[in-house]
C-alpha atoms as a PDB file:
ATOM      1  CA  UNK A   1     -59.596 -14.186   9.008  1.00  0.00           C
ATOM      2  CA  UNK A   2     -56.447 -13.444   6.807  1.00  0.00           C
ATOM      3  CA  UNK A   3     -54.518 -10.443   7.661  1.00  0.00           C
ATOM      4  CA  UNK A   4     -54.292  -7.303   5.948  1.00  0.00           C
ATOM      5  CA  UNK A   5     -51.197  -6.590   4.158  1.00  0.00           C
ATOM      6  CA  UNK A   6     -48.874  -4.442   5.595  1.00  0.00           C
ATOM      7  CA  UNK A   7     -49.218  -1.104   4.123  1.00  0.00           C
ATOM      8  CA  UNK A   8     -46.780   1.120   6.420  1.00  0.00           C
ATOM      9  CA  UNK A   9     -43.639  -0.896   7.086  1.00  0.00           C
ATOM     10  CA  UNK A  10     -40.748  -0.088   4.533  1.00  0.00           C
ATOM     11  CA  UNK A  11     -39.748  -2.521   1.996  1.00  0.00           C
ATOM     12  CA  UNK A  12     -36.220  -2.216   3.618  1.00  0.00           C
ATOM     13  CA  UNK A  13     -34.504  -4.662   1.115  1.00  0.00           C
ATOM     14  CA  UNK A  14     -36.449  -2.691  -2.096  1.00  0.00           C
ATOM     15  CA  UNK A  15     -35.645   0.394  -0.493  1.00  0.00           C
ATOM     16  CA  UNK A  16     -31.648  -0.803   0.397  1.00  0.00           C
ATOM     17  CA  UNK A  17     -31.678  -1.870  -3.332  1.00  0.00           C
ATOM     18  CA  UNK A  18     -32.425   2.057  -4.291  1.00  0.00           C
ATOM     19  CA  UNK A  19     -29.756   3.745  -2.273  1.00  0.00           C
ATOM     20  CA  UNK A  20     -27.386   1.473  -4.345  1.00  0.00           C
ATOM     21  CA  UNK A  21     -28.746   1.919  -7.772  1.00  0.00           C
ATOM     22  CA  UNK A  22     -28.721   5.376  -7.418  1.00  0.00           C
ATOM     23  CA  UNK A  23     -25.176   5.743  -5.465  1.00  0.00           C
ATOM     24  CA  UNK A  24     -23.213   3.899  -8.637  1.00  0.00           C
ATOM     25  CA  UNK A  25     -21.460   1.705  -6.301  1.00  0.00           C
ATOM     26  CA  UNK A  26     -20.875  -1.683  -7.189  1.00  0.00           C
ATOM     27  CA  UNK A  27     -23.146  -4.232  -4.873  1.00  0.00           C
ATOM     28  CA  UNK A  28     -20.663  -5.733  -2.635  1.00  0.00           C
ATOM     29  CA  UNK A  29     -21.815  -9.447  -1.897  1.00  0.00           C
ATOM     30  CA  UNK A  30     -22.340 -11.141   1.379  1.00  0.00           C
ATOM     31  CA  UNK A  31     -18.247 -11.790   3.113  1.00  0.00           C
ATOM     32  CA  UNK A  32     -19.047 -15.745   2.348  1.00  0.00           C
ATOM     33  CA  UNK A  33     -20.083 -14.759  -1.571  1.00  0.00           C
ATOM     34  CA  UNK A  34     -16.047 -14.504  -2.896  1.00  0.00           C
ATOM     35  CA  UNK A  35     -14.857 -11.361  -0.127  1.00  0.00           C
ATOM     36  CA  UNK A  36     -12.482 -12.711   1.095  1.00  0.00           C
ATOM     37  CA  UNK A  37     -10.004 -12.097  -1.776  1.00  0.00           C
ATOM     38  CA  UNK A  38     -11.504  -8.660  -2.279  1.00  0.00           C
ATOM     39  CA  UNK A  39     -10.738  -7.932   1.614  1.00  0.00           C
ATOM     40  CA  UNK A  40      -7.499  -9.312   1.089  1.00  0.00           C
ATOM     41  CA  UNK A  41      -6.525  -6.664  -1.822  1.00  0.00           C
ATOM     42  CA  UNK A  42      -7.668  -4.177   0.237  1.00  0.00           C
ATOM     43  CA  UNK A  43      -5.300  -5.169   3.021  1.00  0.00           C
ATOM     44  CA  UNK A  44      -2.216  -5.386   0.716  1.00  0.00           C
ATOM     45  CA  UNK A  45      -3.624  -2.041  -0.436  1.00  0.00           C
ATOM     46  CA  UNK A  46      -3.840  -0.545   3.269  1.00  0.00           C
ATOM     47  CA  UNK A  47      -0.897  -2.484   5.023  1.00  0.00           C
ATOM     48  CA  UNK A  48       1.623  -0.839   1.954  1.00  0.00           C
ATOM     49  CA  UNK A  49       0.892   2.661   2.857  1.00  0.00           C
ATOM     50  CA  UNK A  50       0.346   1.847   7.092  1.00  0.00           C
ATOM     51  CA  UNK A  51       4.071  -0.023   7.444  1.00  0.00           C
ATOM     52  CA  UNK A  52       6.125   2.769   4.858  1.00  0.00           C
ATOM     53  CA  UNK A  53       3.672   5.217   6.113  1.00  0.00           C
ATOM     54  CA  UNK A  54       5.694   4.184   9.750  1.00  0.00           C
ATOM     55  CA  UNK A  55       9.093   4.038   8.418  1.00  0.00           C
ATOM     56  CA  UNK A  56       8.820   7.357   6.493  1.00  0.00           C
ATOM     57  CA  UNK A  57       7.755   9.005   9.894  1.00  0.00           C
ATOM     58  CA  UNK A  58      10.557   7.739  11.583  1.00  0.00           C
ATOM     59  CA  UNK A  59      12.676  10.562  10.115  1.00  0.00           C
ATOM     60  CA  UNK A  60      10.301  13.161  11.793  1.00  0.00           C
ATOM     61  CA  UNK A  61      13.541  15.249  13.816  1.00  0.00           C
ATOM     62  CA  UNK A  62      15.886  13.236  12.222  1.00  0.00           C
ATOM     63  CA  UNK A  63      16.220  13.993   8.468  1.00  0.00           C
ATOM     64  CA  UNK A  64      19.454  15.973   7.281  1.00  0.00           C
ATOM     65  CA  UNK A  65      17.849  19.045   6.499  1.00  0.00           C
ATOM     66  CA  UNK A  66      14.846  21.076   7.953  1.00  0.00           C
ATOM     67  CA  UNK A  67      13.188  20.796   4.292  1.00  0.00           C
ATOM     68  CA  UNK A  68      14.104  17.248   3.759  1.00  0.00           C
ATOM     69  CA  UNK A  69      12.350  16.399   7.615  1.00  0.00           C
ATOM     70  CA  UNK A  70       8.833  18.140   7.069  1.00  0.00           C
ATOM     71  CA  UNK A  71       8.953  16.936   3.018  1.00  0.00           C
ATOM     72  CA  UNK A  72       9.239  13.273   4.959  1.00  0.00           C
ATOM     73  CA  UNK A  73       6.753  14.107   7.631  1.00  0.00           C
ATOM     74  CA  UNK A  74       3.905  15.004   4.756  1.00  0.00           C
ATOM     75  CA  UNK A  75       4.707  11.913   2.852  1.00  0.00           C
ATOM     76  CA  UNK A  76       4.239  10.026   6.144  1.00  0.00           C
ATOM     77  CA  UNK A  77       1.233  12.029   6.686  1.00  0.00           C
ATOM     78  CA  UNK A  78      -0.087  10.973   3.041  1.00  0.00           C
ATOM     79  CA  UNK A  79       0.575   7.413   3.251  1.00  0.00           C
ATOM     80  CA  UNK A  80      -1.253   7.085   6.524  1.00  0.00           C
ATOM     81  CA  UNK A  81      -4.407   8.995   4.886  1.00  0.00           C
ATOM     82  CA  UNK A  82      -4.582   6.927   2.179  1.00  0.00           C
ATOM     83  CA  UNK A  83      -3.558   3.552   4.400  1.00  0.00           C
ATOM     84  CA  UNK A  84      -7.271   4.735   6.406  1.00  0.00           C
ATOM     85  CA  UNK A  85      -9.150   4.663   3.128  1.00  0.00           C
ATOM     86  CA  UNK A  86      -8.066   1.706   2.072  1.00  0.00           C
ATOM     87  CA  UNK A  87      -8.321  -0.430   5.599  1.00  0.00           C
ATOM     88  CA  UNK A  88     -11.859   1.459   6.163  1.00  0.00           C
ATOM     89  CA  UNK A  89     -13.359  -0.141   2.769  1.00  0.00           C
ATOM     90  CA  UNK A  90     -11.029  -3.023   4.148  1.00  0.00           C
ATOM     91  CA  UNK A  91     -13.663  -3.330   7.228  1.00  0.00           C
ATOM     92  CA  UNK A  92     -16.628  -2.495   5.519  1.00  0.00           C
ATOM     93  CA  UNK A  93     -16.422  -5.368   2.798  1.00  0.00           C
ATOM     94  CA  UNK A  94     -15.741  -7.781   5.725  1.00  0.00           C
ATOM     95  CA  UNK A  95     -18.564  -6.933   7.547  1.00  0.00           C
ATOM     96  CA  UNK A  96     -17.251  -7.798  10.874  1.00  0.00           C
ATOM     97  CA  UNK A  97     -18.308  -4.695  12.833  1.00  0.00           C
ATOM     98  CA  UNK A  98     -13.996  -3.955  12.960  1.00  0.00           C
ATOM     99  CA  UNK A  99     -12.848  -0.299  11.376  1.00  0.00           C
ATOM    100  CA  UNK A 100      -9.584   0.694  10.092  1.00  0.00           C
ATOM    101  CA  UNK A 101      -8.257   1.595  13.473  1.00  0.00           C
ATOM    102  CA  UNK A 102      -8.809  -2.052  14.246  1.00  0.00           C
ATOM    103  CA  UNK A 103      -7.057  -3.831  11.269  1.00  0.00           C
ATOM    104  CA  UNK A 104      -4.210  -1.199  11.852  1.00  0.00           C
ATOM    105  CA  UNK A 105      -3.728  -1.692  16.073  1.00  0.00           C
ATOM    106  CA  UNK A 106      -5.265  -5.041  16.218  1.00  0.00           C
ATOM    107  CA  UNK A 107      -3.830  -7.691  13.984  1.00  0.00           C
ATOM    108  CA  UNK A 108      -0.295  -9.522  14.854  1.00  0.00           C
ATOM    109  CA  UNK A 109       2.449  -9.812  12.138  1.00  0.00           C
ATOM    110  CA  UNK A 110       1.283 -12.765  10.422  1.00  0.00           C
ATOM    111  CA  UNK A 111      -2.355 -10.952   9.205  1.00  0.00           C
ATOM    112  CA  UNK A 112       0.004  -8.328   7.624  1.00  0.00           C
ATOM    113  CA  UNK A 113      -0.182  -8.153   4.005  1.00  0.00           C
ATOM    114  CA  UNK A 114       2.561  -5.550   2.987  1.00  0.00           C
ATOM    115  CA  UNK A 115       5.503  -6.384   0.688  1.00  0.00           C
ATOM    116  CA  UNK A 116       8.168  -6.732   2.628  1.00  0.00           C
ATOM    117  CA  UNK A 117      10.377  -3.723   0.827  1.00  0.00           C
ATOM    118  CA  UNK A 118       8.060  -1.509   2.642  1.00  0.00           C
ATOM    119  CA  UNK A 119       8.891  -2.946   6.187  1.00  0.00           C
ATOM    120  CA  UNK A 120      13.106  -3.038   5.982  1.00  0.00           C
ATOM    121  CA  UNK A 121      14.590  -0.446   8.476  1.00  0.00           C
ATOM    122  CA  UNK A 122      15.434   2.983   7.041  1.00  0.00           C
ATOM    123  CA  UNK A 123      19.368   2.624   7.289  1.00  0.00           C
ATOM    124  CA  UNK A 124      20.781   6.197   6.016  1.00  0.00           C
ATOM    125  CA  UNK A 125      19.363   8.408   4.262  1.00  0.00           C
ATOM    126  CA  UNK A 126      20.406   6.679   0.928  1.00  0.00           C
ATOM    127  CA  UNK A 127      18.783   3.854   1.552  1.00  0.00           C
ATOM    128  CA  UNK A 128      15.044   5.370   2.322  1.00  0.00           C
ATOM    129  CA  UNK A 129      15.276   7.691  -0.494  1.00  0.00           C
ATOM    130  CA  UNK A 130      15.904   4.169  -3.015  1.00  0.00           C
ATOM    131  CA  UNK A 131      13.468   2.463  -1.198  1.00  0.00           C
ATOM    132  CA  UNK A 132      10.657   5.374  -1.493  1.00  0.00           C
ATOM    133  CA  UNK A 133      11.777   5.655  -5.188  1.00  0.00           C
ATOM    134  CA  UNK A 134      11.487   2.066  -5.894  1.00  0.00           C
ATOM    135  CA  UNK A 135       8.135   1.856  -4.329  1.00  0.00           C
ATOM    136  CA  UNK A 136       6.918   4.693  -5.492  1.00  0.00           C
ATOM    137  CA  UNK A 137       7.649   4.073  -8.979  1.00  0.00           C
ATOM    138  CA  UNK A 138       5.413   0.777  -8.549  1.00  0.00           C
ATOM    139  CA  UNK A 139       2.602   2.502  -6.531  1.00  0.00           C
ATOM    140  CA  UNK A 140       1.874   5.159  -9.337  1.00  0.00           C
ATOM    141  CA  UNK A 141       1.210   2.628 -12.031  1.00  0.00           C
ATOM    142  CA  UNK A 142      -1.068   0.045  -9.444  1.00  0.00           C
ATOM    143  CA  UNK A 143      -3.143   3.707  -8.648  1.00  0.00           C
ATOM    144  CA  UNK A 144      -3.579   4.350 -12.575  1.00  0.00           C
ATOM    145  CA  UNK A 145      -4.642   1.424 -13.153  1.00  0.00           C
ATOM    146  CA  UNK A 146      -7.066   1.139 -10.431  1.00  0.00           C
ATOM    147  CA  UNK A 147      -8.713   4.665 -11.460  1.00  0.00           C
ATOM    148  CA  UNK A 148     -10.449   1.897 -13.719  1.00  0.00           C
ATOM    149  CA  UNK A 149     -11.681  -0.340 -11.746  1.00  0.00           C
ATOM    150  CA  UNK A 150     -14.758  -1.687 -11.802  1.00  0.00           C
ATOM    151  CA  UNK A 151     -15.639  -1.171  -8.010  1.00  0.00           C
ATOM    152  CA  UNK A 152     -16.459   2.729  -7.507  1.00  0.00           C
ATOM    153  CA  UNK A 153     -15.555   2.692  -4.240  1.00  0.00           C
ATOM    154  CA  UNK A 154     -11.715   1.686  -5.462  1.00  0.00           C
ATOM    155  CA  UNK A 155     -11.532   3.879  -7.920  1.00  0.00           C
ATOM    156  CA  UNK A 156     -12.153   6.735  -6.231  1.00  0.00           C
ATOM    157  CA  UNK A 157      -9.451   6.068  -3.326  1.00  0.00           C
ATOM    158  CA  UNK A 158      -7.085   5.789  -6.287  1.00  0.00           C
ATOM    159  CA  UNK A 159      -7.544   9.017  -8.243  1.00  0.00           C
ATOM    160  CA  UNK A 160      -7.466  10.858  -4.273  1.00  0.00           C
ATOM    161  CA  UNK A 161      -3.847   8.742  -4.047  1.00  0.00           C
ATOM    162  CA  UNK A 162      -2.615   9.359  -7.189  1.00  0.00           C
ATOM    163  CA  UNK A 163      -2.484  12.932  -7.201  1.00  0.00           C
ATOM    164  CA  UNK A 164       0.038  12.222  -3.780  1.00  0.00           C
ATOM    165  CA  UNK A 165       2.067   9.363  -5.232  1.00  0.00           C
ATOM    166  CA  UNK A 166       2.677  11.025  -7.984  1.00  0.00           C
ATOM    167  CA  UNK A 167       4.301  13.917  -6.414  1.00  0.00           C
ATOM    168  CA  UNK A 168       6.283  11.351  -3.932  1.00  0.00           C
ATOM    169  CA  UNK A 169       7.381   9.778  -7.250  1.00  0.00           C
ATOM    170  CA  UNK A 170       8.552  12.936  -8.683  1.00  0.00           C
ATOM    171  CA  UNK A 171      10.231  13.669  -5.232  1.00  0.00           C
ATOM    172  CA  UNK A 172      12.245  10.851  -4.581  1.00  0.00           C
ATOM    173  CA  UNK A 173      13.231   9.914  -8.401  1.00  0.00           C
ATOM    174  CA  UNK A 174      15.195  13.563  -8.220  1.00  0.00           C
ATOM    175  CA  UNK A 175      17.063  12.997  -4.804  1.00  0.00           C
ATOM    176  CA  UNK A 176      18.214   9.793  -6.134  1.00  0.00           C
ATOM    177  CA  UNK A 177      19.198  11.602  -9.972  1.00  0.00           C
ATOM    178  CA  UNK A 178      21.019  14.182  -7.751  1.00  0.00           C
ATOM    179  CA  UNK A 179      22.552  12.314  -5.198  1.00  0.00           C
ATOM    180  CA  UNK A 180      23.543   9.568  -7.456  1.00  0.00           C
ATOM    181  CA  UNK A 181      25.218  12.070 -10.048  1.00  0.00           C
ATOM    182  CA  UNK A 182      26.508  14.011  -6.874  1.00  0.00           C
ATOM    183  CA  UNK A 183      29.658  13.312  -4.956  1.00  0.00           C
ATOM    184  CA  UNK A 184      31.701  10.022  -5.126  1.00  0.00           C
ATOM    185  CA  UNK A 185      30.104   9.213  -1.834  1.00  0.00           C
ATOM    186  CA  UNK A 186      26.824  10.386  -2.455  1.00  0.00           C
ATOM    187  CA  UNK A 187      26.915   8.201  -5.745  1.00  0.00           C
ATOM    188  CA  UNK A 188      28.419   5.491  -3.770  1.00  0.00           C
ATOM    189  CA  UNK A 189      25.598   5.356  -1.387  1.00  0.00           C
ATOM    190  CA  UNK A 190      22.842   5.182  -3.771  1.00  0.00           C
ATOM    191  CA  UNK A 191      24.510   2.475  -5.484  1.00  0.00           C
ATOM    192  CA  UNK A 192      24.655   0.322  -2.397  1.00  0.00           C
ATOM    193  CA  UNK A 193      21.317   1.367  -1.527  1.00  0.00           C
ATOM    194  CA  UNK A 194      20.180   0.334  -4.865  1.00  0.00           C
ATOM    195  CA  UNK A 195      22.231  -3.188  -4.146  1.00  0.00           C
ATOM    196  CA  UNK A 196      20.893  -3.718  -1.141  1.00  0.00           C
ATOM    197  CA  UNK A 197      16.993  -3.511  -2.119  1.00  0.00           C
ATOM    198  CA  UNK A 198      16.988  -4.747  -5.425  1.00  0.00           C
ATOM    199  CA  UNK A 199      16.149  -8.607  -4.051  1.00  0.00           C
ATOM    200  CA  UNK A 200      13.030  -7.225  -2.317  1.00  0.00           C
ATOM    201  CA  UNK A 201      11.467  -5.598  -5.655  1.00  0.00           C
ATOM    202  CA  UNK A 202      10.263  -8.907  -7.346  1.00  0.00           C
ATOM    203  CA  UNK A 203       7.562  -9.656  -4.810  1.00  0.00           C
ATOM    204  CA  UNK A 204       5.600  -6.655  -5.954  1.00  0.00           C
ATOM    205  CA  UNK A 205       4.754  -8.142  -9.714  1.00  0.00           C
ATOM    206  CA  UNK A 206       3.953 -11.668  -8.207  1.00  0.00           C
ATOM    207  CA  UNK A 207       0.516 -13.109  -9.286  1.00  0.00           C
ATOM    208  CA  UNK A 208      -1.451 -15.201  -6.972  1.00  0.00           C
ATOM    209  CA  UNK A 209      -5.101 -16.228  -6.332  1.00  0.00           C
ATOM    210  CA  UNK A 210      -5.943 -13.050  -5.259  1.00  0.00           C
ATOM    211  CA  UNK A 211      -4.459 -11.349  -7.500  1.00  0.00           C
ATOM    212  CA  UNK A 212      -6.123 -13.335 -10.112  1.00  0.00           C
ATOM    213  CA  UNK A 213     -10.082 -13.034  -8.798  1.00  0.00           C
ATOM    214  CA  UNK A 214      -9.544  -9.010  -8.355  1.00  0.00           C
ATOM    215  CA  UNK A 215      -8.777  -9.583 -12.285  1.00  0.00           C
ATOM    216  CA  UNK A 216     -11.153 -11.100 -12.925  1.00  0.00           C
ATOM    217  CA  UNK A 217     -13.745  -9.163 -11.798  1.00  0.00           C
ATOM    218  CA  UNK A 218     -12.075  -6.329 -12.912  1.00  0.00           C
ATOM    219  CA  UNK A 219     -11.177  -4.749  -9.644  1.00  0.00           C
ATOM    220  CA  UNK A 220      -7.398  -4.554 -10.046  1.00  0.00           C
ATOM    221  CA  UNK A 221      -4.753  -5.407 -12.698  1.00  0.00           C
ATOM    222  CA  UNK A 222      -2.365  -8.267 -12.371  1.00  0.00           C
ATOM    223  CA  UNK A 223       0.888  -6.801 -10.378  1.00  0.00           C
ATOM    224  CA  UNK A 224       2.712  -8.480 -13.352  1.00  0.00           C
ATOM    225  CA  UNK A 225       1.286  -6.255 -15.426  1.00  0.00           C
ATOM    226  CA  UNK A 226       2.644  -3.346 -14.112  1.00  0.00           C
ATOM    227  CA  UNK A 227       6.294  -4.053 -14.476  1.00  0.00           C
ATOM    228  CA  UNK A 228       6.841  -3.225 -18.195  1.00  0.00           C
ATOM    229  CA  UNK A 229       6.013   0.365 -17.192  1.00  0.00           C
ATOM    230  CA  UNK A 230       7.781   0.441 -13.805  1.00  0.00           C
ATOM    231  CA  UNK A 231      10.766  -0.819 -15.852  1.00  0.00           C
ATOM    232  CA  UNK A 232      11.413   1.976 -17.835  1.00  0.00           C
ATOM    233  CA  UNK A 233      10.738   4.230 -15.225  1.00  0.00           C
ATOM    234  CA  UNK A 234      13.692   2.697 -13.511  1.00  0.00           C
ATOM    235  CA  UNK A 235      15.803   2.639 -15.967  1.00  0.00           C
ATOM    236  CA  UNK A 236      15.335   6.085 -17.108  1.00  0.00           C
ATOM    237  CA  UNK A 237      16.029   7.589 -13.676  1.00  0.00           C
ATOM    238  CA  UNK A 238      19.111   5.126 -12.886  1.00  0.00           C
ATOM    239  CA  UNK A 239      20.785   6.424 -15.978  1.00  0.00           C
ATOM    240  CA  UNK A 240      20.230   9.409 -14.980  1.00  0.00           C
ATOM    241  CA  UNK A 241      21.601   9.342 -11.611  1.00  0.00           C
ATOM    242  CA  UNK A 242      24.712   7.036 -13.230  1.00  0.00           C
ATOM    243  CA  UNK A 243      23.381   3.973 -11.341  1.00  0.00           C
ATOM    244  CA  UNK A 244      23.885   0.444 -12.838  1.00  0.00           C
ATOM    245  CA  UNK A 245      20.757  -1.933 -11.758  1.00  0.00           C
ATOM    246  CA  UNK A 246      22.243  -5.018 -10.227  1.00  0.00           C
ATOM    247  CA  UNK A 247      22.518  -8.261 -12.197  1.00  0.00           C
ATOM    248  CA  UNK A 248      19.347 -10.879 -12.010  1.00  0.00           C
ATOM    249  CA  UNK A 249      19.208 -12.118  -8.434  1.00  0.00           C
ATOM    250  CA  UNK A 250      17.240 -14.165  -6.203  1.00  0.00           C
ATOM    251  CA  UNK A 251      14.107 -12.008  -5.120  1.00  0.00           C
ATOM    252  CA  UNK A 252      12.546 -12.318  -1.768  1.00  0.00           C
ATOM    253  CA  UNK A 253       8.909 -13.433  -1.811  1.00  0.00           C
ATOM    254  CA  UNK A 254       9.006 -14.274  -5.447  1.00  0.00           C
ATOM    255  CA  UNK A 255       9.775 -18.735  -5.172  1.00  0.00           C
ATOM    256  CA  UNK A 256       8.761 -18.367  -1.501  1.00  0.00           C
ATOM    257  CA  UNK A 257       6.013 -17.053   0.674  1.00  0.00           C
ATOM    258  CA  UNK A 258       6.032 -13.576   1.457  1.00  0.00           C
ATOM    259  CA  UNK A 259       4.679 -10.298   3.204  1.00  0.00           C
ATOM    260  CA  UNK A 260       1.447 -10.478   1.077  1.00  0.00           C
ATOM    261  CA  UNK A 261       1.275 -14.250   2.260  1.00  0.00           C
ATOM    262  CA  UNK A 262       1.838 -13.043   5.570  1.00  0.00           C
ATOM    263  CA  UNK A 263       5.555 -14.161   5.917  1.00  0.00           C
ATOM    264  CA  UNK A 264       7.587 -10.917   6.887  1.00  0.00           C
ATOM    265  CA  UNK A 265      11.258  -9.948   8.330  1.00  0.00           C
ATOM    266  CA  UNK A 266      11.705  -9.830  11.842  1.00  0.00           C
ATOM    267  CA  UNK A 267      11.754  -6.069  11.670  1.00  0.00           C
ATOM    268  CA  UNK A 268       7.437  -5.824  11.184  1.00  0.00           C
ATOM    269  CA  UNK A 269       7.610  -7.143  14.658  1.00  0.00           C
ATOM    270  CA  UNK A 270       9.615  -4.171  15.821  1.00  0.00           C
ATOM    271  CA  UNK A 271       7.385  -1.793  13.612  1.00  0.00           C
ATOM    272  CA  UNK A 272       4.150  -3.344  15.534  1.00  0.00           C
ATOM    273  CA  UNK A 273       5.540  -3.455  18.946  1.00  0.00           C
ATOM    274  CA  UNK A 274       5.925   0.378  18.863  1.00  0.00           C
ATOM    275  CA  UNK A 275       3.157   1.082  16.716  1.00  0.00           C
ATOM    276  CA  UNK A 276       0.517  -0.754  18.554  1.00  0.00           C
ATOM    277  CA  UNK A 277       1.668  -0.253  22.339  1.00  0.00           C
ATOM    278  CA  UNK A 278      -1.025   2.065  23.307  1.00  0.00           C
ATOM    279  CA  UNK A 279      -4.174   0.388  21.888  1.00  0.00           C
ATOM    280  CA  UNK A 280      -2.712  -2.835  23.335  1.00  0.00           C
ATOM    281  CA  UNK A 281      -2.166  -1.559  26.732  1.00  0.00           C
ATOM    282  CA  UNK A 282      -5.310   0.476  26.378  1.00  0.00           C
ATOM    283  CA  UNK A 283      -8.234  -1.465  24.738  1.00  0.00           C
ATOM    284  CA  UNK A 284     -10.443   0.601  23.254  1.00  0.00           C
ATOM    285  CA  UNK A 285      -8.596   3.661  24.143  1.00  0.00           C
ATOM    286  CA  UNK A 286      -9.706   7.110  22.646  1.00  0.00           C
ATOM    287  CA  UNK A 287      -8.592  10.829  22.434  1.00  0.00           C
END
């Protein structure tokens, strides 16, 4: 005798199908379906604001004025917020069962994807400022754009971000007008700051594969889209501050691998080695 059809189980797929529709979130296909690169951007994406996230802390007790060391300690604190968004839809995408504490404690150097500006040790207090300003003035223009994108979930992470960046931006882009048109060795600082760094800023308007397939499917914009407008930003506040932008040079990462590829300084090893004692030594360790 045939069976009945089943009349009280839940169509769970139909039903799973619903919750989507009605959510406006894009459908995120199966990790074997073209993820990978999508869990890759997010990486990049996370990684970026985990490592500077680090180094900006690093001047928690340190800075050269009580203002100037909780200002840093908020950045820090804003970085690492938005470094947990971005490594959470990281681990959800993949499907793995991992989380964001997981991709941050968990992975060795090599499974890094942040540009290797991000990573290079603080030096004085010249030196972080041009590095945060450099970054920053990149970061703003990636979290526009991504206000657009076609995944929801992306979107929304950037308009939460942008609202911080953009106040980082305006931060750091006026300590390096003031201490730039300050003293002679203020100005002489910021210039050698500004020396030193300026080999590490091609790397972050390279185009690869991934790049290319978040295009694509309209998830992100080319990074070599977004240097016309981080140009003039540049320019504008170095001639302000009386800063001269250093002659073409070779740029780190740009010919040859680099930290999105995976390929870092030996200083992420350093960063790692202090930031992931405890969840190393302790396995599953929680508060």
């Amino acid at each position: 005798m045939p069976s009945l059809p089943d009349m009280t189980t839940p169509n769970l797929t139909a039903l799973a199908g619903q919750a989507l529709a009605d959510s406006g979130h894009v459908a995120v296909p199966a990790p074997d379906a073209g993820q990978p690169e999508f869990v890759e951007f997010l990486q990049r994406m996370g990684d970026n604001a985990l490592i500077l996230g680090h180094r900006v802390s690093e001047w928690c007790g340190h800075a050269p004025a009580l203002e100037e060391d909780i200002a840093l300690a908020n950045q820090a604190l804003d970085l690492i917020g938005q470094c947990q968004l971005w490594l959470g839809l990281a681990a959800e995408v993949e499907g793995k069962g991992r989380d964001a504490d997981a991709l941050a404690y968990l992975r060795d150097a090599g499974a890094f994807r942040n540009l290797l500006l991000v990573e290079l040790p603080n030096g004085d207090f010249g030196v972080t400022l041009m590095r945060q300003f450099l970054f920053d003035a990149f970061h703003i223009e990636l979290l526009r754009a991504l206000k657009a994108s076609a995944d929801s979930r992306v979107a929304d992470i950037a308009a939460k971000a942008e609202k911080e960046v953009a106040y980082h931006l305006e931060r750091s882009a006026d300590l390096v007008i003031r201490l730039g048109d300050g003293s002679e060795e203020s100005r002489a600082r910021m210039q050698a700051a500004l020396t030193k760094l300026w080999s590490y800023t091609g790397e972050m308007f390279v185009d690869d594969a991934v790049d290319g397939a978040m295009s694509d499917a309209g998830i992100a914009p080319l990074p070599s889209s977004l240097k016309p407008a981080w140009d003039r930003t540049v320019a504008a506040v170095l001639d302000e501050a009386t800063l001269a932008a250093p002659a073409e040079a070779w740029q780190h990462g740009v010919k040859t691998p680099g930290g999105k590829k995976g390929v870092h300084t030996e200083h992420l090893g350093y960063i790692l080695a202090e930031m992931q004692f405890l969840q190393r030594a302790y396995p599953g360790a929680r508060w």
